[in-house]
N, C-alpha and C. Protein backbone atom coordinates (compact mmCIF):
# COMPACT_ATOMS: atom_id res chain seq x y z
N UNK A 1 -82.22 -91.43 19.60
CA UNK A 1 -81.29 -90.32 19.62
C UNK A 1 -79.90 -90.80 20.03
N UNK A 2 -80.12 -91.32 21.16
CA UNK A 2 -78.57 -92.28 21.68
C UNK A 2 -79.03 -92.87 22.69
N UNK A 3 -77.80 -93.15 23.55
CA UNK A 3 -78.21 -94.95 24.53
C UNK A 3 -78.60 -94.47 25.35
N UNK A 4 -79.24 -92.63 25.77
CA UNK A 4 -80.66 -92.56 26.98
C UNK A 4 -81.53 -92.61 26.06
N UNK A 5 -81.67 -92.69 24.83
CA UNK A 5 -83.14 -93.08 24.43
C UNK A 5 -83.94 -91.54 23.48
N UNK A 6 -84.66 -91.88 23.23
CA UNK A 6 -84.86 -90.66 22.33
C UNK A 6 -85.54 -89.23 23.50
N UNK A 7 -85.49 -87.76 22.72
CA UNK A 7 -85.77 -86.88 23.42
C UNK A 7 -87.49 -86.94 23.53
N UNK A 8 -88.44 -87.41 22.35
CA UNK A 8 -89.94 -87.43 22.79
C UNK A 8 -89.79 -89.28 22.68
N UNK A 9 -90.59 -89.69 23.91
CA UNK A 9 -91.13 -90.65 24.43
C UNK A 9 -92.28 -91.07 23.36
N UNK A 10 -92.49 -92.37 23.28
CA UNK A 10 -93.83 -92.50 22.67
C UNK A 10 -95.04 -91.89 23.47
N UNK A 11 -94.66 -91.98 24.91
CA UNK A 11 -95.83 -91.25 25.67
C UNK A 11 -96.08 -89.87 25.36
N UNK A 12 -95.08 -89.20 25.01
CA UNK A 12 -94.90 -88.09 24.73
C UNK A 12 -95.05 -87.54 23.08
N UNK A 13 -95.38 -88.70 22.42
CA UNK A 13 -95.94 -88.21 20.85
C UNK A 13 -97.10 -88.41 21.29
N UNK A 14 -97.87 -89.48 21.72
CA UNK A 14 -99.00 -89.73 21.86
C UNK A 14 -99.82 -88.42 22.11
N UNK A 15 -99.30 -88.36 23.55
CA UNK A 15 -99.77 -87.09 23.82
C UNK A 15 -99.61 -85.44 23.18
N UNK A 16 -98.56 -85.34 22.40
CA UNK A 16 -98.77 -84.23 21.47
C UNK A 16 -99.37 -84.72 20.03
N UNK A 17 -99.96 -85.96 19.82
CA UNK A 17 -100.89 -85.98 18.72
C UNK A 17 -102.27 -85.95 19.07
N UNK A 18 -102.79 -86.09 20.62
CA UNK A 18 -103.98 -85.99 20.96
C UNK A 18 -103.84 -84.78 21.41
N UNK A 19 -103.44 -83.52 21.54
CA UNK A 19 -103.39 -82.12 22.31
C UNK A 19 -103.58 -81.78 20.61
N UNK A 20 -102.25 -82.17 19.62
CA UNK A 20 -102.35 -81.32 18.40
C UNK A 20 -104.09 -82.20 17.46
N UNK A 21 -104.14 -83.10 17.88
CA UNK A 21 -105.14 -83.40 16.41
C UNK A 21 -104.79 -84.03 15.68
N UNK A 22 -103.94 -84.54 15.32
CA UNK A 22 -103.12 -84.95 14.47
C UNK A 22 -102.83 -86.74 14.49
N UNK A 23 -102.70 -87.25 13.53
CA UNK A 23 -102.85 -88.82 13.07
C UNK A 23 -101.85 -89.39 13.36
N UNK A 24 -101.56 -90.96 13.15
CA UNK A 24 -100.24 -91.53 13.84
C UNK A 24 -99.22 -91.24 13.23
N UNK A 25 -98.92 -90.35 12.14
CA UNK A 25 -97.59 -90.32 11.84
C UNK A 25 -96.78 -89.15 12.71
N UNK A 26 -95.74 -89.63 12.43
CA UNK A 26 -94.69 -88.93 13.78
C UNK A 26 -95.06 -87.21 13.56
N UNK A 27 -94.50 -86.84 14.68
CA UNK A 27 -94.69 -85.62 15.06
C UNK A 27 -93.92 -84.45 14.34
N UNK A 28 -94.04 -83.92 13.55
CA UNK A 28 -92.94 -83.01 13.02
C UNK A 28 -93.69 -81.63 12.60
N UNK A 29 -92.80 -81.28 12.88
CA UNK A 29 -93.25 -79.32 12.54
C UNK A 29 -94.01 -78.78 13.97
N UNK A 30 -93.74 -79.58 15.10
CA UNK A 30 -94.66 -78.94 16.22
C UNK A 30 -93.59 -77.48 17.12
N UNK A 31 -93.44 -76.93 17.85
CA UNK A 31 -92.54 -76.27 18.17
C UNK A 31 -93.11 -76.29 20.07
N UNK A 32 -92.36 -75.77 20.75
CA UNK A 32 -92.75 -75.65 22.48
C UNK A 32 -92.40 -73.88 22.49
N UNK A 33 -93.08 -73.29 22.85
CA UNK A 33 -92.71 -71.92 23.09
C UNK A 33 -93.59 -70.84 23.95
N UNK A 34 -92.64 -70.86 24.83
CA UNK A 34 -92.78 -70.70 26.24
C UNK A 34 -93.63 -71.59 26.70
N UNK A 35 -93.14 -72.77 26.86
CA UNK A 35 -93.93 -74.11 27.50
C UNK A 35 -95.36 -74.31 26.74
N UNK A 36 -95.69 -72.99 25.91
CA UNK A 36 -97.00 -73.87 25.03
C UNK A 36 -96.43 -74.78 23.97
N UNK A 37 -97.67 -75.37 23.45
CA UNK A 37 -97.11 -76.51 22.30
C UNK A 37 -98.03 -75.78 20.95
N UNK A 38 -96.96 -75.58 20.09
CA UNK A 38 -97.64 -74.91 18.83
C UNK A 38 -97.72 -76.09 17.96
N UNK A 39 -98.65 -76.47 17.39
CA UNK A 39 -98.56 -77.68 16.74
C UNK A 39 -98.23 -77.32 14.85
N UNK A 40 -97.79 -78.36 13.97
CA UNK A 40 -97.69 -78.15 12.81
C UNK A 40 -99.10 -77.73 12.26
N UNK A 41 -100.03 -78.05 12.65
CA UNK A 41 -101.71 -77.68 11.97
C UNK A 41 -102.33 -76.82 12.30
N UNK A 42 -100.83 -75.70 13.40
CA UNK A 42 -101.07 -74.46 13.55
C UNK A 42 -102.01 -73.95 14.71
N UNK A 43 -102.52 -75.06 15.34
CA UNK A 43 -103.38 -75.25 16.85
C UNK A 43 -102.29 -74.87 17.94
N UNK A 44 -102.39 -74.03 19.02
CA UNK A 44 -101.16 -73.88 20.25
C UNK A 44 -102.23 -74.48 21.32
N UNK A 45 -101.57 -75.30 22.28
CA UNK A 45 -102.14 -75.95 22.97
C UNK A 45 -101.11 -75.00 24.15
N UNK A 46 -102.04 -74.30 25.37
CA UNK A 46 -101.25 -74.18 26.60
C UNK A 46 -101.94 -74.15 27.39
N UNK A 47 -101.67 -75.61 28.43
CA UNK A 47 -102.55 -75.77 29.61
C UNK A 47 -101.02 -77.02 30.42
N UNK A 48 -101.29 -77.07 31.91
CA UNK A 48 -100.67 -77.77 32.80
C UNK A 48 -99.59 -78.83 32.33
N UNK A 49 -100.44 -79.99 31.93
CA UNK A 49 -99.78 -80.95 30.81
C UNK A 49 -98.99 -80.46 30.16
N UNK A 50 -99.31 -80.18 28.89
CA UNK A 50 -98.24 -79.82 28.12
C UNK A 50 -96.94 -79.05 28.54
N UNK A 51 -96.73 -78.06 29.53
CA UNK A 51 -96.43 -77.17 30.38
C UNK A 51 -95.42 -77.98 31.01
N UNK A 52 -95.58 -79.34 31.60
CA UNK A 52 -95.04 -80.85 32.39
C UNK A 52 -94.50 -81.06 31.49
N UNK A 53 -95.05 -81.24 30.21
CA UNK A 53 -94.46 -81.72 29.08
C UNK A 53 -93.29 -80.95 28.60
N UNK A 54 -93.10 -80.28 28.53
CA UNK A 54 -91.95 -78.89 27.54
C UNK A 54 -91.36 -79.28 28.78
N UNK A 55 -91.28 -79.39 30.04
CA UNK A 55 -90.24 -79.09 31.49
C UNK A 55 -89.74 -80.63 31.23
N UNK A 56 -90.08 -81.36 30.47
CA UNK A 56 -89.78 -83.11 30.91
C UNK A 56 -88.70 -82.88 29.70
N UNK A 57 -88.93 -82.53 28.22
CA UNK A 57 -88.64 -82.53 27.12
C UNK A 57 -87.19 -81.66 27.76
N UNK A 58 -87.67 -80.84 28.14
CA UNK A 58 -86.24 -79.51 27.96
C UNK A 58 -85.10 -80.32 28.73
N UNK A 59 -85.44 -80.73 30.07
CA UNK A 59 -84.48 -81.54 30.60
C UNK A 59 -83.79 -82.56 29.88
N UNK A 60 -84.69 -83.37 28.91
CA UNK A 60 -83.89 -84.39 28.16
C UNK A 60 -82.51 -83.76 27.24
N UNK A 61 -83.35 -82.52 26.43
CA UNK A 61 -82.41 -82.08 25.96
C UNK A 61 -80.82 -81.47 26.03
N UNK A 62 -80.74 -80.98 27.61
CA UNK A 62 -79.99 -80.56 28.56
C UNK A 62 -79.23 -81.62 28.88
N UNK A 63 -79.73 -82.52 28.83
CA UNK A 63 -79.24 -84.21 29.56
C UNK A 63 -78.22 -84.53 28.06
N UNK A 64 -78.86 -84.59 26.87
CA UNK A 64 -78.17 -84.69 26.09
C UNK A 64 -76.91 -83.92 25.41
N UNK A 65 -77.10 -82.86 25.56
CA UNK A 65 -76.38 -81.88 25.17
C UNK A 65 -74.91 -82.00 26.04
N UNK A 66 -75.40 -82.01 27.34
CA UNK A 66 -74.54 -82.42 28.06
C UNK A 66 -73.18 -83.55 28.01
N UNK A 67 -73.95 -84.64 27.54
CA UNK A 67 -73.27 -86.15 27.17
C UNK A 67 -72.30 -85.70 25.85
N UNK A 68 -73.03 -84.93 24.85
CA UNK A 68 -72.11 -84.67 23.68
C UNK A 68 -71.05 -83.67 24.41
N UNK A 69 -71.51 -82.39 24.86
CA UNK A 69 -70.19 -81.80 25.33
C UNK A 69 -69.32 -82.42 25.50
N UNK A 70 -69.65 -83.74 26.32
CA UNK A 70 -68.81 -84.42 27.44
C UNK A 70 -67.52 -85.55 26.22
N UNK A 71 -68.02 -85.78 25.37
CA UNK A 71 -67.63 -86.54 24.23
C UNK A 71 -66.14 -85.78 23.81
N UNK A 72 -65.10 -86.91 23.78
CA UNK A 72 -63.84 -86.80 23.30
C UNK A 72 -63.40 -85.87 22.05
N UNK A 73 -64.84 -85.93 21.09
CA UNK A 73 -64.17 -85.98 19.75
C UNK A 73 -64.94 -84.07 20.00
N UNK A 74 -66.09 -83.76 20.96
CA UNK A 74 -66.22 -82.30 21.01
C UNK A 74 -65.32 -81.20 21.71
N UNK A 75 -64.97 -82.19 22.81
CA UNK A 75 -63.72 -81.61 24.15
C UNK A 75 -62.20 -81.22 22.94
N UNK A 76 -62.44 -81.66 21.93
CA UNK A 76 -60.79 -81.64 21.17
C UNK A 76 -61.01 -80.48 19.95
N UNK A 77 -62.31 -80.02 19.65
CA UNK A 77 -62.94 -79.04 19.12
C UNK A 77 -63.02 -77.85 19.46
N UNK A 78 -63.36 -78.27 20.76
CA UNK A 78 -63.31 -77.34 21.70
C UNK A 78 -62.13 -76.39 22.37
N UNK A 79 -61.05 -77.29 22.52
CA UNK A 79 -59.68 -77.34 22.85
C UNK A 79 -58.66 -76.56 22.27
N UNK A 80 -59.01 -76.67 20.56
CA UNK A 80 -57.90 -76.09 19.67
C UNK A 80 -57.56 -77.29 18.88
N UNK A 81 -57.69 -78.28 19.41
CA UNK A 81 -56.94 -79.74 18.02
C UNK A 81 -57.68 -78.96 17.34
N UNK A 82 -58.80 -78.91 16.94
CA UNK A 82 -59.30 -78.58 15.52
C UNK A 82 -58.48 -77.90 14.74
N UNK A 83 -58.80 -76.20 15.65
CA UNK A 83 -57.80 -75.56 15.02
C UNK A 83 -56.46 -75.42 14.30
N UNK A 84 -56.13 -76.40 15.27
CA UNK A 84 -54.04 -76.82 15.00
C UNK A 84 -54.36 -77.37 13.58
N UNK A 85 -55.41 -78.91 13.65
CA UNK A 85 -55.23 -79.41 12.55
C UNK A 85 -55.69 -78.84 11.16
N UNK A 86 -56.69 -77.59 11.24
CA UNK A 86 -56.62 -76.60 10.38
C UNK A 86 -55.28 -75.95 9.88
N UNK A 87 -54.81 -75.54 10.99
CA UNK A 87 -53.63 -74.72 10.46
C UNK A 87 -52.96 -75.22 9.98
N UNK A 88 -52.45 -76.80 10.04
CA UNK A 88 -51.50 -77.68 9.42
C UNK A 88 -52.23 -77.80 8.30
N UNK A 89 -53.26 -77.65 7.69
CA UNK A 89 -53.74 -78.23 6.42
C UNK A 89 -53.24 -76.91 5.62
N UNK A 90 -53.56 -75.55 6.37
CA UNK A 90 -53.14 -74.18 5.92
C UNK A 90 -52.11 -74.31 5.38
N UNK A 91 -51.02 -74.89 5.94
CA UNK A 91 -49.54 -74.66 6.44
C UNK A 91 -49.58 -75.38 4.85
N UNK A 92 -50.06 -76.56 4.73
CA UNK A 92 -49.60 -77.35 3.35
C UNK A 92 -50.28 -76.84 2.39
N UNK A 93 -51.30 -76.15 2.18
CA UNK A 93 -51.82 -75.37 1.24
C UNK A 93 -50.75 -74.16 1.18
N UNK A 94 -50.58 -73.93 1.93
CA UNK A 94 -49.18 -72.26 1.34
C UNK A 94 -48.18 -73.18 0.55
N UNK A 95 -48.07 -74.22 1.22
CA UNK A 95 -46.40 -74.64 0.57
C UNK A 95 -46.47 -75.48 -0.84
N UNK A 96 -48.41 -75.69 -1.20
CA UNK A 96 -48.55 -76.11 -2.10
C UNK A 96 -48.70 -74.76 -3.38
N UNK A 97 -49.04 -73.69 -2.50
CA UNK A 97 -48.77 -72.48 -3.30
C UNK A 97 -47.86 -71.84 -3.65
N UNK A 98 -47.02 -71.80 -2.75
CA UNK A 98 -45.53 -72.30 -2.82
C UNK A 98 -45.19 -72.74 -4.55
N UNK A 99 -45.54 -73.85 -4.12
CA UNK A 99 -45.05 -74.78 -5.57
C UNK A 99 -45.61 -74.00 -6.96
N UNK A 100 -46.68 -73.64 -6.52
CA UNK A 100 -47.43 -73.05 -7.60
C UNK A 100 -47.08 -71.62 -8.16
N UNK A 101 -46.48 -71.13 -7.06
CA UNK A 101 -45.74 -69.95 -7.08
C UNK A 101 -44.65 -70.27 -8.24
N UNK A 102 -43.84 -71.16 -7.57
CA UNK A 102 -42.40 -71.58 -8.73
C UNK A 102 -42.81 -71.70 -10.08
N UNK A 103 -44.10 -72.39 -10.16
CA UNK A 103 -44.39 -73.11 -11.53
C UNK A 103 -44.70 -71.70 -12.12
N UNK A 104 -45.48 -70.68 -11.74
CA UNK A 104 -45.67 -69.43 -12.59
C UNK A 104 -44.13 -68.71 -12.87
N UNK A 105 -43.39 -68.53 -11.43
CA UNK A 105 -42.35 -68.06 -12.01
C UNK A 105 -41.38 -68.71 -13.18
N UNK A 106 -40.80 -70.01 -13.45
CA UNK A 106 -40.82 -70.51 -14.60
C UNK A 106 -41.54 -70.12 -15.73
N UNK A 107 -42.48 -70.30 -15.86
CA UNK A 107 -43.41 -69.95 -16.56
C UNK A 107 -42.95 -68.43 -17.39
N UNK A 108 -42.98 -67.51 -16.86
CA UNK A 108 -42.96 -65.96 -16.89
C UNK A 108 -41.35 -66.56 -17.50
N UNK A 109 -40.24 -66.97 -16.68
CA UNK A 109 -39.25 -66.83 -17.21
C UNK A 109 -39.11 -67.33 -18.98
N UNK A 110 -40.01 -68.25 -19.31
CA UNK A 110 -40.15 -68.99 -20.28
C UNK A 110 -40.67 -68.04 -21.41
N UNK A 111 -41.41 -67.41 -20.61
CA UNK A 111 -42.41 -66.52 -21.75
C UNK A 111 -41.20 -65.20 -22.31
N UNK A 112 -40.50 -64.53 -20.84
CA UNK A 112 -39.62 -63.91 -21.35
C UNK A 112 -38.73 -64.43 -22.34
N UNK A 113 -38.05 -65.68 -22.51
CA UNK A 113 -37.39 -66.22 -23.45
C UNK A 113 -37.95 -66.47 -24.93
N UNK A 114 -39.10 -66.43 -24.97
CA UNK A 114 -39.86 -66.33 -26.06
C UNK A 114 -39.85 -65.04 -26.52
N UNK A 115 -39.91 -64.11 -25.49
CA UNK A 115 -40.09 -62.47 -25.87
C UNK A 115 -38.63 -62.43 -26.90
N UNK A 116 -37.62 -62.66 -26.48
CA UNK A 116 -36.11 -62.64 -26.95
C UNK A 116 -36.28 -63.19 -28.09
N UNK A 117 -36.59 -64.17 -28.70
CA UNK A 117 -36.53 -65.22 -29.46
C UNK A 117 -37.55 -64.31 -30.63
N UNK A 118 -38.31 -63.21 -30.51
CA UNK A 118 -39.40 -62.83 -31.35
C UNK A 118 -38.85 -62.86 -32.13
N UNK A 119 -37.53 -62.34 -32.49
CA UNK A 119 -36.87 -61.93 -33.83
C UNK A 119 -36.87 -63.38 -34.74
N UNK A 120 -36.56 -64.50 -34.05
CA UNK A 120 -36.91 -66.00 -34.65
C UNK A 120 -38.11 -65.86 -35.59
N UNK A 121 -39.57 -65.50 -34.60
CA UNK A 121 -40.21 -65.35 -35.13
C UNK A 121 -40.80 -65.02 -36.13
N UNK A 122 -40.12 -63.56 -36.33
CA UNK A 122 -40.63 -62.69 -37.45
C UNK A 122 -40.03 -63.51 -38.64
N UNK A 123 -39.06 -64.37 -38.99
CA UNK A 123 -38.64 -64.51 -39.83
C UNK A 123 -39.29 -66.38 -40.36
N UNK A 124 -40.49 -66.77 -39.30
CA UNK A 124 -41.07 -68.03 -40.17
C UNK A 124 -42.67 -67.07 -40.32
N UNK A 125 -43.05 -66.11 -39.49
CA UNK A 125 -44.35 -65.79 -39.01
C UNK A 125 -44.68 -64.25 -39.87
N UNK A 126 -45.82 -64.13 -40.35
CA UNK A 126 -46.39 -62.92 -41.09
C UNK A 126 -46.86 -62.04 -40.09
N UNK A 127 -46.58 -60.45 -40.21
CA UNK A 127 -47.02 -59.59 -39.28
C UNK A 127 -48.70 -59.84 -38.62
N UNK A 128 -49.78 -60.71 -39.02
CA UNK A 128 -50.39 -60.66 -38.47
C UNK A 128 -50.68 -61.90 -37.21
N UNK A 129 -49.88 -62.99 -37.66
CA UNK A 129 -49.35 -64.06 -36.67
C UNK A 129 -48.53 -63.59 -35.54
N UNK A 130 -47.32 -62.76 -35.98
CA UNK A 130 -46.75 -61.82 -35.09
C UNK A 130 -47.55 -60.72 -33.81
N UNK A 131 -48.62 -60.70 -34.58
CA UNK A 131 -49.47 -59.74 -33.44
C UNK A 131 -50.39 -60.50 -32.80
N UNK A 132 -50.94 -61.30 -33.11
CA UNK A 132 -51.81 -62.31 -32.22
C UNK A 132 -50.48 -62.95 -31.41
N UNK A 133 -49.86 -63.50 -31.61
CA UNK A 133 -48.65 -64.39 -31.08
C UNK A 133 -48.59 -63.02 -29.66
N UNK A 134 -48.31 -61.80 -29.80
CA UNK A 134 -47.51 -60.88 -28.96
C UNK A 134 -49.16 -60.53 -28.45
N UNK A 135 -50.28 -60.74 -28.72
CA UNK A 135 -51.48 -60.79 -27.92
C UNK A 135 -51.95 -61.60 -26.87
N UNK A 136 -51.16 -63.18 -27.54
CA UNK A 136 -51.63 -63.84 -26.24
C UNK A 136 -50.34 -64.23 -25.05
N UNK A 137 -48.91 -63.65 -25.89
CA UNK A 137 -48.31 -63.48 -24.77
C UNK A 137 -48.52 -62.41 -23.74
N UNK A 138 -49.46 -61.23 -24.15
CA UNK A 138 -49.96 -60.34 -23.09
C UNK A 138 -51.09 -60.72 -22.56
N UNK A 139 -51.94 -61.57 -22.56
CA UNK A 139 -52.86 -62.25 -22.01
C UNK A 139 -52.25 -63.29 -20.96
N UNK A 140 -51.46 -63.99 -20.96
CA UNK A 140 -50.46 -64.72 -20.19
C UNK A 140 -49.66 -63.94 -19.60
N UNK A 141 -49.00 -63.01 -19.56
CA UNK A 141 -48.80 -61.69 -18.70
C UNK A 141 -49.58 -61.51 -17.68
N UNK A 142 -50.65 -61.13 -18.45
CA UNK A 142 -51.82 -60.17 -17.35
C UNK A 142 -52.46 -61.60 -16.67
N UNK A 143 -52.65 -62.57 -17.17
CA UNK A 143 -53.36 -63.79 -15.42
C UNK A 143 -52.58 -64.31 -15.00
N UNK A 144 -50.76 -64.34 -14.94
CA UNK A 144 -49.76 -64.35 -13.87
C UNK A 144 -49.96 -63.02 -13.21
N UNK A 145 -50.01 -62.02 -13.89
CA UNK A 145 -50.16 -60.96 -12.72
C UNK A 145 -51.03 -60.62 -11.94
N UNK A 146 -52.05 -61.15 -12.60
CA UNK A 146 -53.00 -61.21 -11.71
C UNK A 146 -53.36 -62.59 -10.30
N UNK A 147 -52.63 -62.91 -10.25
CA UNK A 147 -52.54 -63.93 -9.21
C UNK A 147 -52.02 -63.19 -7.85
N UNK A 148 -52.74 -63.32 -6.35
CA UNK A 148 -52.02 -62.60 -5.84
C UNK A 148 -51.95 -63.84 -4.50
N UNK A 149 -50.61 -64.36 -4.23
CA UNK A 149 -50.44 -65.54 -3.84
C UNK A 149 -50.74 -64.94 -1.85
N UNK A 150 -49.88 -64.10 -2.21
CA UNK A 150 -50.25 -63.86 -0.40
C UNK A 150 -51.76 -62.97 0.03
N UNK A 151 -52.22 -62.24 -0.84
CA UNK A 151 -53.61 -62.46 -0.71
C UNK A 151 -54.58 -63.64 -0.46
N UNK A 152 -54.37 -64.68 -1.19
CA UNK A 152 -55.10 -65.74 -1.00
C UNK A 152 -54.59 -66.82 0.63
N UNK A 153 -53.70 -66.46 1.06
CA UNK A 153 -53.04 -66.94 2.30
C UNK A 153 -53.85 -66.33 3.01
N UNK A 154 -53.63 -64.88 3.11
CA UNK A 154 -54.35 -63.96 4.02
C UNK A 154 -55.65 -64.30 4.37
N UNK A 155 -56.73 -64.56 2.81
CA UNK A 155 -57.71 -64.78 2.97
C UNK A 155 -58.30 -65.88 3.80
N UNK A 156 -57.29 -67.00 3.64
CA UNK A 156 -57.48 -68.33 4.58
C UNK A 156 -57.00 -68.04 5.92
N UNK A 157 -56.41 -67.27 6.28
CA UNK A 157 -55.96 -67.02 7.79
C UNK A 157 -57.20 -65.95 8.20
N UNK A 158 -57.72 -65.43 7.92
CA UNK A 158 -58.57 -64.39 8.03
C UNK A 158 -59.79 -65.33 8.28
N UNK A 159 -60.17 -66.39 7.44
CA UNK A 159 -61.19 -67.30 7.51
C UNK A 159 -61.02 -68.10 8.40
N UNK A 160 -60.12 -68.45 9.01
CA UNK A 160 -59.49 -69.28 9.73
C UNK A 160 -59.82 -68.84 11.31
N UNK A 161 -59.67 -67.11 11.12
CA UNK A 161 -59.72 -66.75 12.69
C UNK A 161 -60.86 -66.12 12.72
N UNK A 162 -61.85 -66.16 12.05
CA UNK A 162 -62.95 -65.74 11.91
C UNK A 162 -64.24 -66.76 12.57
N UNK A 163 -63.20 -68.03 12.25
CA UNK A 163 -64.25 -69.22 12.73
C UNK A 163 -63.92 -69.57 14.18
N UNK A 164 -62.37 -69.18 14.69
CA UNK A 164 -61.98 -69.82 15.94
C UNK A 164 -63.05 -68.33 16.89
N UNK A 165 -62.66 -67.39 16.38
CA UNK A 165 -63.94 -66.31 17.22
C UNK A 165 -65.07 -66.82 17.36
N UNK A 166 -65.48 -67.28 15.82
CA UNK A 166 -67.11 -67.45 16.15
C UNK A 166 -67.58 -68.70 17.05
N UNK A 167 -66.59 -69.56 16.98
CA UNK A 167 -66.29 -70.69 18.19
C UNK A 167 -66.02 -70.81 19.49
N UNK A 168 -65.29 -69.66 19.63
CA UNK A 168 -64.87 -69.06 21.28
C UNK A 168 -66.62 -68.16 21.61
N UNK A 169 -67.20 -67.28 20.88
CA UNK A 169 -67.86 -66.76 21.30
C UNK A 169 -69.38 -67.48 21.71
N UNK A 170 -69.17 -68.70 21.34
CA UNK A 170 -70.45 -69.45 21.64
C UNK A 170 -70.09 -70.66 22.28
């Protein structure tokens, strides 16, 4: 597990493969609840031992849990760096929307200049080229307008403080 060593002991598989029944391969699917030992083959073992056992186990876990709290890279998680460095990634995602913003507005301005120019049109293009042509400039209309740039900000700030709650609250 790390440099105290793992949370079950070999003494401690041993002994939950002779309580569960179970052959030398490692221990998995067993559970401890309320100090009994429910085993994967669906046997609950609760007597003294095992009982020693879940109180030896739980401490390890506590012991460990502990050491990670204690760890630089959780204390800065914990702290808000995370957060900050979220928000700076935020911060460059708006301003990359930003950009993206400009590129539609161009865009739209472009299309309007085409709108102007129809009369060009009509005079290489047959009325039914003319109407598909003025179809898919309304299709290009309607998914610039449908873009809604500060909605999608919102949505990331909303997601954003949704997680620092669910982080503070645990």
């Amino acid at each position: 597990m790390d440099e105290e060593g793992p949370i079950l002991s070999q003494t401690d598989e041993a002994m939950i493969r002779a309580k569960c029944g179970t052959g030398p391969a490692r221990n998995s699917g067993i559970q401890f609840n309320g100090g009994a030992l429910v085993c994967s083959n669906g046997r609950r073992v609760d007597d003294p031992e095992v009982r020693a056992l879940a109180a030896r186990i739980d401490s390890r876990v506590k012991a460990h849990l502990d050491r990670v709290m204690r760890r630089p890279e959780v204390k800065a998680a914990l702290n808000g760096e995370v957060d900050a460095r979220v928000r700076a990634a935020l911060r460059q995602t708006d301003a990359e929307l930003a950009k993206v913003d400009g590129a539609v507005a161009r865009a739209v301005a472009a299309a309007a200049v085409a709108e102007r120019h129809a009369g060009l049109a009509a005079a290489h293009f047959g009325p039914a080229e003319r109407a598909r042509l003025r179809a898919e400039l309304g299709r290009v209309h309607a998914e610039i307008d449908a873009i809604d740039f500060e909605a999608i900000g919102r949505d990331l700030e909303a997601a954003l403080d949704g997680a620092r709650r669910s982080r503070e609250s645990h």
